[in-house]
N, C-alpha and C. Protein backbone atom coordinates (compact mmCIF):
# COMPACT_ATOMS: atom_id res chain seq x y z
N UNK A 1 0.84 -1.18 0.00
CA UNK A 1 0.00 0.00 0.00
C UNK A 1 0.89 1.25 0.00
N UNK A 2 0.51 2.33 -0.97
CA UNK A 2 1.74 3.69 -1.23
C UNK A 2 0.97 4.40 0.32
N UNK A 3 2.22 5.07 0.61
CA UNK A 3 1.67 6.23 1.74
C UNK A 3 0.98 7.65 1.11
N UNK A 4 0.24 8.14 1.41
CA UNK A 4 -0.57 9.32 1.05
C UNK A 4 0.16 10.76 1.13
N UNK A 5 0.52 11.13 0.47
CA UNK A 5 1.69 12.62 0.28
C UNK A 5 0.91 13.55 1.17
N UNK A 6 1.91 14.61 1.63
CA UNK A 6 1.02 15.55 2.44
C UNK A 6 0.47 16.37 1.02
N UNK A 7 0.64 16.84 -0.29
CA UNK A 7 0.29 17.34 -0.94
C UNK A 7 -1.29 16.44 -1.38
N UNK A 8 -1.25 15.13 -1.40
CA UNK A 8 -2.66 14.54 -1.35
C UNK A 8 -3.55 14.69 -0.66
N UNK A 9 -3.13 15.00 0.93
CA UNK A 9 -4.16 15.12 1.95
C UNK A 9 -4.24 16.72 2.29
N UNK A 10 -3.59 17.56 1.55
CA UNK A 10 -4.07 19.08 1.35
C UNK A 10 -5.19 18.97 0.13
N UNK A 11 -4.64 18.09 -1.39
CA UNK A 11 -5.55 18.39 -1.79
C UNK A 11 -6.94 17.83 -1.83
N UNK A 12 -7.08 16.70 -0.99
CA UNK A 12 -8.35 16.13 -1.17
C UNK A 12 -9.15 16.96 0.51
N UNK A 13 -9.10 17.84 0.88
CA UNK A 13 -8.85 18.16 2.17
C UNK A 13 -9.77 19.62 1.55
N UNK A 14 -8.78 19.93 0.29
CA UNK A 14 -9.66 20.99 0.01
C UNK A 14 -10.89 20.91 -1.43
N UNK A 15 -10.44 19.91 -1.45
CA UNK A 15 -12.05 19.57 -2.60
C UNK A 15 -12.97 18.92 -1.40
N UNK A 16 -12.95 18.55 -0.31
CA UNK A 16 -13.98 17.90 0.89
C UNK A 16 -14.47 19.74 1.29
N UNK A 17 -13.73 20.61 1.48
CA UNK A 17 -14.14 21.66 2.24
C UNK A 17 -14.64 22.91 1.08
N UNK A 18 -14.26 22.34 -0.36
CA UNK A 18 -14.90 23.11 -1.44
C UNK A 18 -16.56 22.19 -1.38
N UNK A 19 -16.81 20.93 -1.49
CA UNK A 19 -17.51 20.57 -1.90
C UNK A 19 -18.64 20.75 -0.56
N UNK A 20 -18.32 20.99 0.88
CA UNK A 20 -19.43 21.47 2.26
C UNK A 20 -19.31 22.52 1.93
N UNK A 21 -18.67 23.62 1.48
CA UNK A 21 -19.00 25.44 1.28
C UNK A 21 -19.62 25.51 0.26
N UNK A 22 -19.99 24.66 -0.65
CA UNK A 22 -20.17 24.74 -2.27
C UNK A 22 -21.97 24.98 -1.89
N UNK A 23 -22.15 26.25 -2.55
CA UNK A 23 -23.69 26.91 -3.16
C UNK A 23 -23.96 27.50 -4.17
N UNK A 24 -23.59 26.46 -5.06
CA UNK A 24 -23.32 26.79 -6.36
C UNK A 24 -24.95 28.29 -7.08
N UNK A 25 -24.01 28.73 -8.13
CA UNK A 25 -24.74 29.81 -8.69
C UNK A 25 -24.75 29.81 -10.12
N UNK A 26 -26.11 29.27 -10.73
CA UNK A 26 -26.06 28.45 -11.17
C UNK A 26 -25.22 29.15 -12.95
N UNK A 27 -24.99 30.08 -13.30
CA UNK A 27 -24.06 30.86 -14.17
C UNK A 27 -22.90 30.89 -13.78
N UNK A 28 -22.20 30.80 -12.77
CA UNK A 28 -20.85 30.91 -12.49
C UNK A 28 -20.72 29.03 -12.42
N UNK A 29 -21.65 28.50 -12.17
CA UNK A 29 -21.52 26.82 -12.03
C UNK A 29 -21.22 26.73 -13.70
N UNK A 30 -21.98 26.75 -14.64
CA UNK A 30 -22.40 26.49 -15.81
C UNK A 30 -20.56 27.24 -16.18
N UNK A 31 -20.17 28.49 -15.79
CA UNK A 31 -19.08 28.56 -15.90
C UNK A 31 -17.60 28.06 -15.81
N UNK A 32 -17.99 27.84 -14.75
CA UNK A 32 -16.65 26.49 -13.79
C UNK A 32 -16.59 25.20 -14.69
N UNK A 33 -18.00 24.83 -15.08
CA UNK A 33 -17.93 23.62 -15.99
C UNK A 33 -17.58 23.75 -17.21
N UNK A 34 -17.27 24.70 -17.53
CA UNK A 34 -16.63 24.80 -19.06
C UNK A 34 -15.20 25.20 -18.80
N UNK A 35 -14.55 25.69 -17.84
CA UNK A 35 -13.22 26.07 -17.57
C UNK A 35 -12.69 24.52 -17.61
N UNK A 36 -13.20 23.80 -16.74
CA UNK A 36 -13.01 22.80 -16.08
C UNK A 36 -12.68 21.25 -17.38
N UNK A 37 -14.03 21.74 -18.44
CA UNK A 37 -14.18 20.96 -19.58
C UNK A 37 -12.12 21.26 -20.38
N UNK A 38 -13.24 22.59 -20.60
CA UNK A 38 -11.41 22.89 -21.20
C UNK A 38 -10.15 22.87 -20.70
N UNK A 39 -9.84 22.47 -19.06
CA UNK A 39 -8.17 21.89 -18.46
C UNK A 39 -8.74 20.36 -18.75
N UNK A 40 -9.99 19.63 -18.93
CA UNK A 40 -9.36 18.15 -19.13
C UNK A 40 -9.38 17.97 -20.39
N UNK A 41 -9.74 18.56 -21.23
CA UNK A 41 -9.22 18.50 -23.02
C UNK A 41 -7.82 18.60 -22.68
N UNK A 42 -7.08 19.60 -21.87
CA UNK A 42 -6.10 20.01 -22.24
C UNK A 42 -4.95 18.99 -21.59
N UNK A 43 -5.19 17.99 -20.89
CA UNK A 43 -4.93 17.15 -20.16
C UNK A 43 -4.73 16.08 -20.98
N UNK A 44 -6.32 15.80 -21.62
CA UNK A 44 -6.10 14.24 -22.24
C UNK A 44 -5.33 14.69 -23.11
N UNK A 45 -5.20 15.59 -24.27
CA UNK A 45 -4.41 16.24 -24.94
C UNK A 45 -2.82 15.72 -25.02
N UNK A 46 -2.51 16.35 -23.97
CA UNK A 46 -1.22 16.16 -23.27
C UNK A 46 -0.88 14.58 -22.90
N UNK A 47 -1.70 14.27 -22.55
CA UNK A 47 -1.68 12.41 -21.79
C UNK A 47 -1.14 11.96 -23.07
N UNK A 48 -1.81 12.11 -24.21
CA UNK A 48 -2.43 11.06 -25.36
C UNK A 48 -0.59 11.59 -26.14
N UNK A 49 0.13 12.63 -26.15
CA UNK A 49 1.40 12.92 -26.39
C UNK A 49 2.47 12.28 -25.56
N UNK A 50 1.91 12.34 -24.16
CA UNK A 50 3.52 12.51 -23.42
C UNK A 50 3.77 10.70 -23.58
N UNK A 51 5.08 10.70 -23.57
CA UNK A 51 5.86 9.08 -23.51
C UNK A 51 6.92 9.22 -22.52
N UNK A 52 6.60 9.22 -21.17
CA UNK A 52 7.69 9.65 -20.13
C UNK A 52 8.92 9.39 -20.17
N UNK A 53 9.50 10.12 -19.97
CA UNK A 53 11.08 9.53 -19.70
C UNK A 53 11.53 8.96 -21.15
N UNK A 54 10.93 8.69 -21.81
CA UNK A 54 11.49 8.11 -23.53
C UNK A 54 11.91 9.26 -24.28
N UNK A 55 11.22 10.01 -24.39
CA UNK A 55 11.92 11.75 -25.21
C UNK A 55 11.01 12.81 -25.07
N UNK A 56 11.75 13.64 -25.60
CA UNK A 56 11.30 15.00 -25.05
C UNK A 56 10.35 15.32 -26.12
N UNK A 57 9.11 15.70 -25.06
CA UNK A 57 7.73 15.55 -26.58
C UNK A 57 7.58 17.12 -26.79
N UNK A 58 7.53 17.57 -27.67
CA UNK A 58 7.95 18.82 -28.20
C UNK A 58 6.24 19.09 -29.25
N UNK A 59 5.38 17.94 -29.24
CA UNK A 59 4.12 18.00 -30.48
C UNK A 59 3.24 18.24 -29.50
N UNK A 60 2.12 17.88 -30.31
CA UNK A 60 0.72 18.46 -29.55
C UNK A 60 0.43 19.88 -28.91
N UNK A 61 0.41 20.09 -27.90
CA UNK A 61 0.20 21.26 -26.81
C UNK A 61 1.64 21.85 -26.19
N UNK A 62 2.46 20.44 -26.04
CA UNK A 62 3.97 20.54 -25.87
C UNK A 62 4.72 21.30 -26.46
N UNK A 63 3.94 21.70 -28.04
CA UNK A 63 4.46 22.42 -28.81
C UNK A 63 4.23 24.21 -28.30
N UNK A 64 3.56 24.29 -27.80
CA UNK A 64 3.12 25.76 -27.57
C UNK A 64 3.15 25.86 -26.04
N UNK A 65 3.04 24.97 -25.23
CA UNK A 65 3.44 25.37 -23.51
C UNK A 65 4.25 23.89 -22.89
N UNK A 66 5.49 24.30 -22.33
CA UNK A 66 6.10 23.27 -21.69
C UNK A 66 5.21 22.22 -20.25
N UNK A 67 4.36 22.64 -20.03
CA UNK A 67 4.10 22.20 -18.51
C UNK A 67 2.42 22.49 -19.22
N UNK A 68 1.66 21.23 -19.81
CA UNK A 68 0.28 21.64 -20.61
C UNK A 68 -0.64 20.75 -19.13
N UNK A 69 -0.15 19.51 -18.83
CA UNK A 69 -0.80 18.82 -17.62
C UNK A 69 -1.03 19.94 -16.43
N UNK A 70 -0.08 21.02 -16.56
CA UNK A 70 -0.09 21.41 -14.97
C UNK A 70 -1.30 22.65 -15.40
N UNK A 71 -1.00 23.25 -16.90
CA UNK A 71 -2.36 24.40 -17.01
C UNK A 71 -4.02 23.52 -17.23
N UNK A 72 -3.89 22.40 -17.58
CA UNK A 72 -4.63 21.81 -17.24
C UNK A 72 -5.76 21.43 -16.02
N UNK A 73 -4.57 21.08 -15.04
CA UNK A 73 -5.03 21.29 -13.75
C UNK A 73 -5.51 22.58 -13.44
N UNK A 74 -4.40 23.65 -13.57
CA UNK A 74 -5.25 24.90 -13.69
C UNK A 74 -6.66 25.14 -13.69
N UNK A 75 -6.61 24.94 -14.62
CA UNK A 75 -7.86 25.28 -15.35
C UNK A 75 -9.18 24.44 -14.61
N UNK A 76 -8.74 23.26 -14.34
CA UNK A 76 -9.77 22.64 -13.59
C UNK A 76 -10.28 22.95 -12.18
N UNK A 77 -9.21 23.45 -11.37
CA UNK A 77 -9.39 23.73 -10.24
C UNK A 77 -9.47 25.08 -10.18
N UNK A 78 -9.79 26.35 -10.76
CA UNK A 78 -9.96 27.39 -10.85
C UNK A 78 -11.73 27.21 -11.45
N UNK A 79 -11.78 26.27 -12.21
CA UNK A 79 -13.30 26.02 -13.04
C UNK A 79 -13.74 25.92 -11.20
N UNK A 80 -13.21 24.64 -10.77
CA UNK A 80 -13.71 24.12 -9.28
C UNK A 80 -14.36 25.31 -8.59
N UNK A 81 -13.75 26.28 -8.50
CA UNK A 81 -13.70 27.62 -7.50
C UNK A 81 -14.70 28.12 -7.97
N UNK A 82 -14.39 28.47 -9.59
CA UNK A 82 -15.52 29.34 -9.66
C UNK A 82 -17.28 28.57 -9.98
N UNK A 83 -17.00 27.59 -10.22
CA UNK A 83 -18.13 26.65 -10.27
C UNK A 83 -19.35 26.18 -8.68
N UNK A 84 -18.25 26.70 -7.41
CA UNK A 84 -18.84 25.72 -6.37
C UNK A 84 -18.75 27.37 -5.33
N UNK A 85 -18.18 28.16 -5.52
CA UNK A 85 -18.69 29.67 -4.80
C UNK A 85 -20.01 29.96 -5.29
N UNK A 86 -20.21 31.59 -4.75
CA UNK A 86 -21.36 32.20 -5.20
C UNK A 86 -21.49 33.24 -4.48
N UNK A 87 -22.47 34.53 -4.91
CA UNK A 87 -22.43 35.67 -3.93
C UNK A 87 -22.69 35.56 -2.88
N UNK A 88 -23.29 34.26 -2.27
CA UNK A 88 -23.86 34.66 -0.12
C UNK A 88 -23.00 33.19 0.06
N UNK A 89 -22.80 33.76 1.56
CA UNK A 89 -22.37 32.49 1.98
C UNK A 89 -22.84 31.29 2.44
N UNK A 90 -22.50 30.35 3.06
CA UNK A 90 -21.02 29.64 2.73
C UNK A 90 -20.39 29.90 1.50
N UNK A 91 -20.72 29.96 0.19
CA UNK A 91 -19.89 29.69 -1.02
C UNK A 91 -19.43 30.84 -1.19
N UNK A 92 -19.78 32.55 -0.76
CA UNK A 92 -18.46 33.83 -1.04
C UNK A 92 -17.46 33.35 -0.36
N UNK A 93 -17.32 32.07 0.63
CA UNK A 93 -15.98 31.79 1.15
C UNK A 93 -15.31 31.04 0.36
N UNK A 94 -15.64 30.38 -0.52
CA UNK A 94 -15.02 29.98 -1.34
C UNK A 94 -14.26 30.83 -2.54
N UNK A 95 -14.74 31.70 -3.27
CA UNK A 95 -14.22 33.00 -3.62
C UNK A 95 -13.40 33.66 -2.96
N UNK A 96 -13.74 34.08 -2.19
CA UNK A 96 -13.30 35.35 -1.06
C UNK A 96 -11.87 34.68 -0.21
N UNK A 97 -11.91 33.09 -0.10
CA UNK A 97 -10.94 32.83 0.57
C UNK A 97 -10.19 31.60 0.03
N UNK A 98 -10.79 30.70 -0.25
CA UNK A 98 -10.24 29.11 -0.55
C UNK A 98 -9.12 29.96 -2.04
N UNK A 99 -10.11 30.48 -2.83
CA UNK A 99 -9.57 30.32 -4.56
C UNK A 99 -8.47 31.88 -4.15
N UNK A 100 -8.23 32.79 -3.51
CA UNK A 100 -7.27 33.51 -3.31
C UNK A 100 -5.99 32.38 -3.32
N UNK A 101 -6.16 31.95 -2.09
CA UNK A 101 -4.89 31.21 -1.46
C UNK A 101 -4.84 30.02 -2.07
N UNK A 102 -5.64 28.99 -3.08
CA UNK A 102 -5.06 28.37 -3.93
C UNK A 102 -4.10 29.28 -4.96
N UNK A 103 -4.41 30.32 -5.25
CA UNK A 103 -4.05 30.74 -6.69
C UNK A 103 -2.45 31.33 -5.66
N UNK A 104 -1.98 31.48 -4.46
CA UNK A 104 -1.12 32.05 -4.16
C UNK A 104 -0.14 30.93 -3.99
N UNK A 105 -0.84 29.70 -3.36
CA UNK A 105 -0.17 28.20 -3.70
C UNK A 105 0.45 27.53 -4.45
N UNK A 106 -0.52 27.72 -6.06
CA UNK A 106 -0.58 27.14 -7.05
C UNK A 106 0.83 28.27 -7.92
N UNK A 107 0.94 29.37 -7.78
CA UNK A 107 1.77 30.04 -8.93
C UNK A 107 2.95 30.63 -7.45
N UNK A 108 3.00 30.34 -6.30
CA UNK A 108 3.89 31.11 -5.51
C UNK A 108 4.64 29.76 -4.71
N UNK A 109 4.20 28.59 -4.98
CA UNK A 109 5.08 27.24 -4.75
C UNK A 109 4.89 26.21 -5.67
N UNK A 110 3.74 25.89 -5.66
CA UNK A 110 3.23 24.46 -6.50
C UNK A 110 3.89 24.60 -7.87
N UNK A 111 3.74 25.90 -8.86
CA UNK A 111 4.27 25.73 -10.47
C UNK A 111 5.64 25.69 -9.98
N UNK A 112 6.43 26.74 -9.25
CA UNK A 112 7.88 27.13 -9.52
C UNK A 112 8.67 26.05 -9.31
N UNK A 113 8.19 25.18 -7.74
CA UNK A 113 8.68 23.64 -7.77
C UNK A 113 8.93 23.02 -8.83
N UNK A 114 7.48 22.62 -9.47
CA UNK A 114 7.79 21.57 -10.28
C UNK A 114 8.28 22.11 -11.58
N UNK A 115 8.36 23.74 -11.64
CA UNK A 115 8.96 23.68 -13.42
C UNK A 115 10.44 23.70 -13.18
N UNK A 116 10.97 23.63 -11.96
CA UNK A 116 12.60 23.87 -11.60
C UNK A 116 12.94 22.36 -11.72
N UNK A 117 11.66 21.20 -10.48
CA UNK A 117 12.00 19.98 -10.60
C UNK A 117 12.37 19.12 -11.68
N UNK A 118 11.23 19.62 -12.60
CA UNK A 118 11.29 18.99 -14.27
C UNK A 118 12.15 19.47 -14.90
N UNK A 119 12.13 20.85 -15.06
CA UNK A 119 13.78 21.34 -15.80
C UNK A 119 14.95 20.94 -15.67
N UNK A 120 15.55 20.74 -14.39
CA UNK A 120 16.26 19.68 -14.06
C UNK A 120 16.65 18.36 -14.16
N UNK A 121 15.31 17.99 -14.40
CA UNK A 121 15.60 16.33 -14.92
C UNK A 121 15.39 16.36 -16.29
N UNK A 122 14.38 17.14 -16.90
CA UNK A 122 14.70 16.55 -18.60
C UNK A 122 16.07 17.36 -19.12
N UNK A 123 16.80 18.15 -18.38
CA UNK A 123 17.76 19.14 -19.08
C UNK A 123 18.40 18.14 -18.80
N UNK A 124 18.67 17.14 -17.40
CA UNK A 124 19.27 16.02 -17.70
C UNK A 124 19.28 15.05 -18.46
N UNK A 125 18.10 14.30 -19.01
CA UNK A 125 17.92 13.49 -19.54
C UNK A 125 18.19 14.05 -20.94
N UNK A 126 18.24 15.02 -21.63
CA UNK A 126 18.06 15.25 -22.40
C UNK A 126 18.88 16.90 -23.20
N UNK A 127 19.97 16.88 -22.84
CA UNK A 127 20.93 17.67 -23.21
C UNK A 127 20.72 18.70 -23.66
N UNK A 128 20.54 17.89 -24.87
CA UNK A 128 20.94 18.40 -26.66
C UNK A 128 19.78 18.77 -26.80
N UNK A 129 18.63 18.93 -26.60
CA UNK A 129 17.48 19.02 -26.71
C UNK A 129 16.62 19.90 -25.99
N UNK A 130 16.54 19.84 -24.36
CA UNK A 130 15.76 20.72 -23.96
C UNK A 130 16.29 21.83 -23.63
N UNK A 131 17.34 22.57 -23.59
CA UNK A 131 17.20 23.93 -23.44
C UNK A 131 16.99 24.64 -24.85
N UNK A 132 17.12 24.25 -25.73
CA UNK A 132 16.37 25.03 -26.93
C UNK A 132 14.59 24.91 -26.75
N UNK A 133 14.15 23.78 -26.63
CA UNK A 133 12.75 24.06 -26.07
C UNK A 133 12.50 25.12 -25.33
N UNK A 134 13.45 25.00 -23.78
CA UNK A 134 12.81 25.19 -22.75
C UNK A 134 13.07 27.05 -23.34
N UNK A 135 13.59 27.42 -24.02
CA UNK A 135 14.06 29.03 -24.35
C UNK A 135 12.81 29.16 -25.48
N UNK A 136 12.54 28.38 -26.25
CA UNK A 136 11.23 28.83 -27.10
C UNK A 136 10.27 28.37 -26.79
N UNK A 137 9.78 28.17 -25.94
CA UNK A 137 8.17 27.50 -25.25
C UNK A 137 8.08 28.19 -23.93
N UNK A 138 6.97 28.63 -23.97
CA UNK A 138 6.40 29.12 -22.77
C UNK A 138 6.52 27.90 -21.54
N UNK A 139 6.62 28.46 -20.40
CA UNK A 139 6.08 27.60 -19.17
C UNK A 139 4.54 26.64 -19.03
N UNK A 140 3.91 28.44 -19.06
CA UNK A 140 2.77 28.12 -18.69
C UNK A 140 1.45 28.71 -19.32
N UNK A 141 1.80 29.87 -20.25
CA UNK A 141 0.80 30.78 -20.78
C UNK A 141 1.05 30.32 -22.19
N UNK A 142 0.24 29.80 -22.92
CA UNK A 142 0.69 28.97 -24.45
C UNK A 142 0.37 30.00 -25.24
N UNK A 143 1.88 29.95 -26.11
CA UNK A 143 2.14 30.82 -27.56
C UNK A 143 1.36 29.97 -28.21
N UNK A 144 0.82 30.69 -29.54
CA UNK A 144 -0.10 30.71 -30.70
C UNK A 144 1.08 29.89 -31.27
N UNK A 145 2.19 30.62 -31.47
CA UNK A 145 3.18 29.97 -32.72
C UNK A 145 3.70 28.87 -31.97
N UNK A 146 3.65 27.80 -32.73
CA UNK A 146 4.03 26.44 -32.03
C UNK A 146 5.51 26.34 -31.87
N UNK A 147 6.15 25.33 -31.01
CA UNK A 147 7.80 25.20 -31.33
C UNK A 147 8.15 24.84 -32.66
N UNK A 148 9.13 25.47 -33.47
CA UNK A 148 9.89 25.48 -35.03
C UNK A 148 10.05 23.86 -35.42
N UNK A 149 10.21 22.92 -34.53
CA UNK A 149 11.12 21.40 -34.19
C UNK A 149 10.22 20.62 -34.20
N UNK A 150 9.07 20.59 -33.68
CA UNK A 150 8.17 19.27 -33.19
C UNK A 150 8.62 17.52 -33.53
N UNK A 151 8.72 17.40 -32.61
CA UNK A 151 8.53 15.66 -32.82
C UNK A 151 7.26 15.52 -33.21
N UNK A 152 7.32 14.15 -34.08
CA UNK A 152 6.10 13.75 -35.18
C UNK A 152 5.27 13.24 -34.01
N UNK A 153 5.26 12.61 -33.01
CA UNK A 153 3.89 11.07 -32.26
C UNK A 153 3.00 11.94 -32.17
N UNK A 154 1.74 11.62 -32.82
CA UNK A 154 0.43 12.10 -32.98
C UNK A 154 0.06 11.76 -31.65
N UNK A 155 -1.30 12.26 -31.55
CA UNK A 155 -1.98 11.69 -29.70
C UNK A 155 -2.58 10.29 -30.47
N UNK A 156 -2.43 9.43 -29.30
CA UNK A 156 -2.35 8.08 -28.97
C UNK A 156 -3.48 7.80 -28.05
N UNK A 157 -4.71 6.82 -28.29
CA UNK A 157 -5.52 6.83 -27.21
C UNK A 157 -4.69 5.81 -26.06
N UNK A 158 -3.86 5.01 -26.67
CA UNK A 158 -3.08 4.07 -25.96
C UNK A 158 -1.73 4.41 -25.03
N UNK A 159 -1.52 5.82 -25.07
CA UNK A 159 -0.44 6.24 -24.78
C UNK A 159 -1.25 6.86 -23.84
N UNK A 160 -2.45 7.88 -24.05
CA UNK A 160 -3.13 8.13 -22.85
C UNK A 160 -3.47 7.12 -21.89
N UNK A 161 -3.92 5.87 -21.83
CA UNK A 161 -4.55 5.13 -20.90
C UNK A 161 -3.22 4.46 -20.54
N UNK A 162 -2.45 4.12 -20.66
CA UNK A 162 -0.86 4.05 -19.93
C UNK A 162 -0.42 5.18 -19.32
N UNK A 163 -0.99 6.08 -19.50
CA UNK A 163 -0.69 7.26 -18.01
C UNK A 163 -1.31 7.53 -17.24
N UNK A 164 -1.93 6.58 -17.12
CA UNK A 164 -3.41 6.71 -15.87
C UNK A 164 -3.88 7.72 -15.66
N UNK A 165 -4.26 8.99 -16.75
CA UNK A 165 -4.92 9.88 -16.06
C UNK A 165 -6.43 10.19 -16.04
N UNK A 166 -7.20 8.94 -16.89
CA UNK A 166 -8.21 8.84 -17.32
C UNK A 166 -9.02 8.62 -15.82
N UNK A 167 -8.39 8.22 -14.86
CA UNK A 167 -9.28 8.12 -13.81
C UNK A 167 -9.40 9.01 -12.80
N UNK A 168 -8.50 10.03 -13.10
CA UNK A 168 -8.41 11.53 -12.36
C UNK A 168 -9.39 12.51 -12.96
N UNK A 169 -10.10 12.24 -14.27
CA UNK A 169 -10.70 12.72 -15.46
C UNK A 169 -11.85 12.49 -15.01
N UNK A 170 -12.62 10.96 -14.69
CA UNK A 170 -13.84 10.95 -14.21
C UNK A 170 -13.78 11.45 -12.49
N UNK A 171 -12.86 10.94 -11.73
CA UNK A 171 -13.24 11.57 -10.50
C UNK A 171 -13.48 12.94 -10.59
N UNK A 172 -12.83 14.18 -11.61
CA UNK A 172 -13.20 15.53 -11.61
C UNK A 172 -14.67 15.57 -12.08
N UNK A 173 -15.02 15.01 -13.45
CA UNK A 173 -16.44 14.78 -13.74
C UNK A 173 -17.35 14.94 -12.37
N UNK A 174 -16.77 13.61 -11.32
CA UNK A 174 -17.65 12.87 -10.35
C UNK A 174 -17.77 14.43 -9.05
N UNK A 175 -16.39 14.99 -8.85
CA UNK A 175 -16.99 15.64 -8.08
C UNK A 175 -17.54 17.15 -8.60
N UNK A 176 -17.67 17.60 -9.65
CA UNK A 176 -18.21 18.58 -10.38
C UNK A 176 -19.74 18.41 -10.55
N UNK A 177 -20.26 17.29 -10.36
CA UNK A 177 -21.39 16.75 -10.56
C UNK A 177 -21.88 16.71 -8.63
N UNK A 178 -20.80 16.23 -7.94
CA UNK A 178 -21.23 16.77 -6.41
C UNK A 178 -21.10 17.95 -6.53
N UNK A 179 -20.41 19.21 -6.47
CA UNK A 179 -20.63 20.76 -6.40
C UNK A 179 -22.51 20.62 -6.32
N UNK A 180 -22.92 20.28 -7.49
CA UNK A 180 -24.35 20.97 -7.56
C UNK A 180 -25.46 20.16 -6.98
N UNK A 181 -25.38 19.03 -6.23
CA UNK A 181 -25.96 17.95 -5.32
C UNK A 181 -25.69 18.16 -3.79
N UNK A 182 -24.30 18.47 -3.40
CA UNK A 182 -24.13 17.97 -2.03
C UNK A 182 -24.83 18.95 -1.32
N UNK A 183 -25.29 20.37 -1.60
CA UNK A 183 -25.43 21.56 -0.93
C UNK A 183 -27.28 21.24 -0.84
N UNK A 184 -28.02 20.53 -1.78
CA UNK A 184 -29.05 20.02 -1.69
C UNK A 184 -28.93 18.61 -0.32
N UNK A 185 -28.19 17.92 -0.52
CA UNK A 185 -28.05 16.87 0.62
C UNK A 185 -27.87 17.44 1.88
N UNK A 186 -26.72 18.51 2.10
CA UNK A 186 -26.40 19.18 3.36
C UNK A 186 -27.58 19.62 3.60
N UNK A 187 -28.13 20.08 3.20
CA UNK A 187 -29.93 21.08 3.62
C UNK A 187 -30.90 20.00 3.75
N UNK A 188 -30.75 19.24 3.50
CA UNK A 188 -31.49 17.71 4.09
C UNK A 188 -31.76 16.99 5.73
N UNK A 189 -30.39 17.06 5.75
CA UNK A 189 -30.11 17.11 7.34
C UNK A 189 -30.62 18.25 8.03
């Protein structure tokens, strides 16, 4: 059995305390769900490209932002925020407080970590190769003009489901679909 990261039990810690504050509204919901739609396009996207550790994937989304999984996430958990707040409370606390201090988390430790962690290892793994990427590709805000170089591997549905992220895909579905239920159940009790 793997041990549970403290970064796991922050984040499931705060989708449990998004999903009891959550009073959803129902235009900013309808909103969140399309942010949310568009980080897991941008995800499977990315899944259906990346071949870990084998080479440096430079096609797909890779081509226009180095780190496409992590705006992905983005995007989903910002959809989260704005999908499961609302103007009265409980849910202006979700606005007003949860999605501040994610977004101070997410771009003031969580990205800088891992784009230093990863830079580090594919600049290792990969010499000759990634610092010309890493100098013409954005981090995190994706250029229009793609990288000059691309590697050819088209997206792969088989390359996605060997990165297991297809089941991180429905649990977001699963709890996006609680946002607009549980706040009906809580008022039950």
């Amino acid at each position: 059995m793997s041990r549970i990261s403290l970064r796991q039990i922050v984040t499931y810690a705060a989708a449990a305390g998004v999903l009891l504050l959550a009073r959803p509204y129902w235009p900013t919901y309808i909103a969140g769900c399309g942010l949310a739609l568009i980080g897991i396009f941008v995800r499977v996207w990315g899944c259906g490209h990346l071949r870990k550790n084998k080479e440096l994937i430079t096609s797909g989304p890779y081509a226009h932002v180095q780190h496409p999984l992590y705006l992905g996430t983005f995007l989903i958990a910002l959809g989260g925020i704005v999908a499961a707040g609302s103007p009265q409370t409980p849910g202006l606390l979700i606005w007003a407080l949860l999605g501040p201090v994610f977004l101070i988390a997410f771009f003031g430790y969580y990205l800088p970590k891992k784009k230093r962690v990863e830079g580090a290892r594919l600049a290792e793994r990969f010499p000759d190769q990634y610092p010309a990427f890493a100098q013409a590709v954005p981090a995190f805000v994706p250029a229009l003009r793609g990288y000059p170089q691309p590697n050819a591997p088209s997206w792969s549905g088989s390359v996605f489901l060997n990165n297991h992220e297809w089941q991180m895909d429905l649990l977001i579905v699963a709890i996006f679909a609680l946002i607009a239920f549980v706040p009906r159940i809580v008022s039950w009790w």
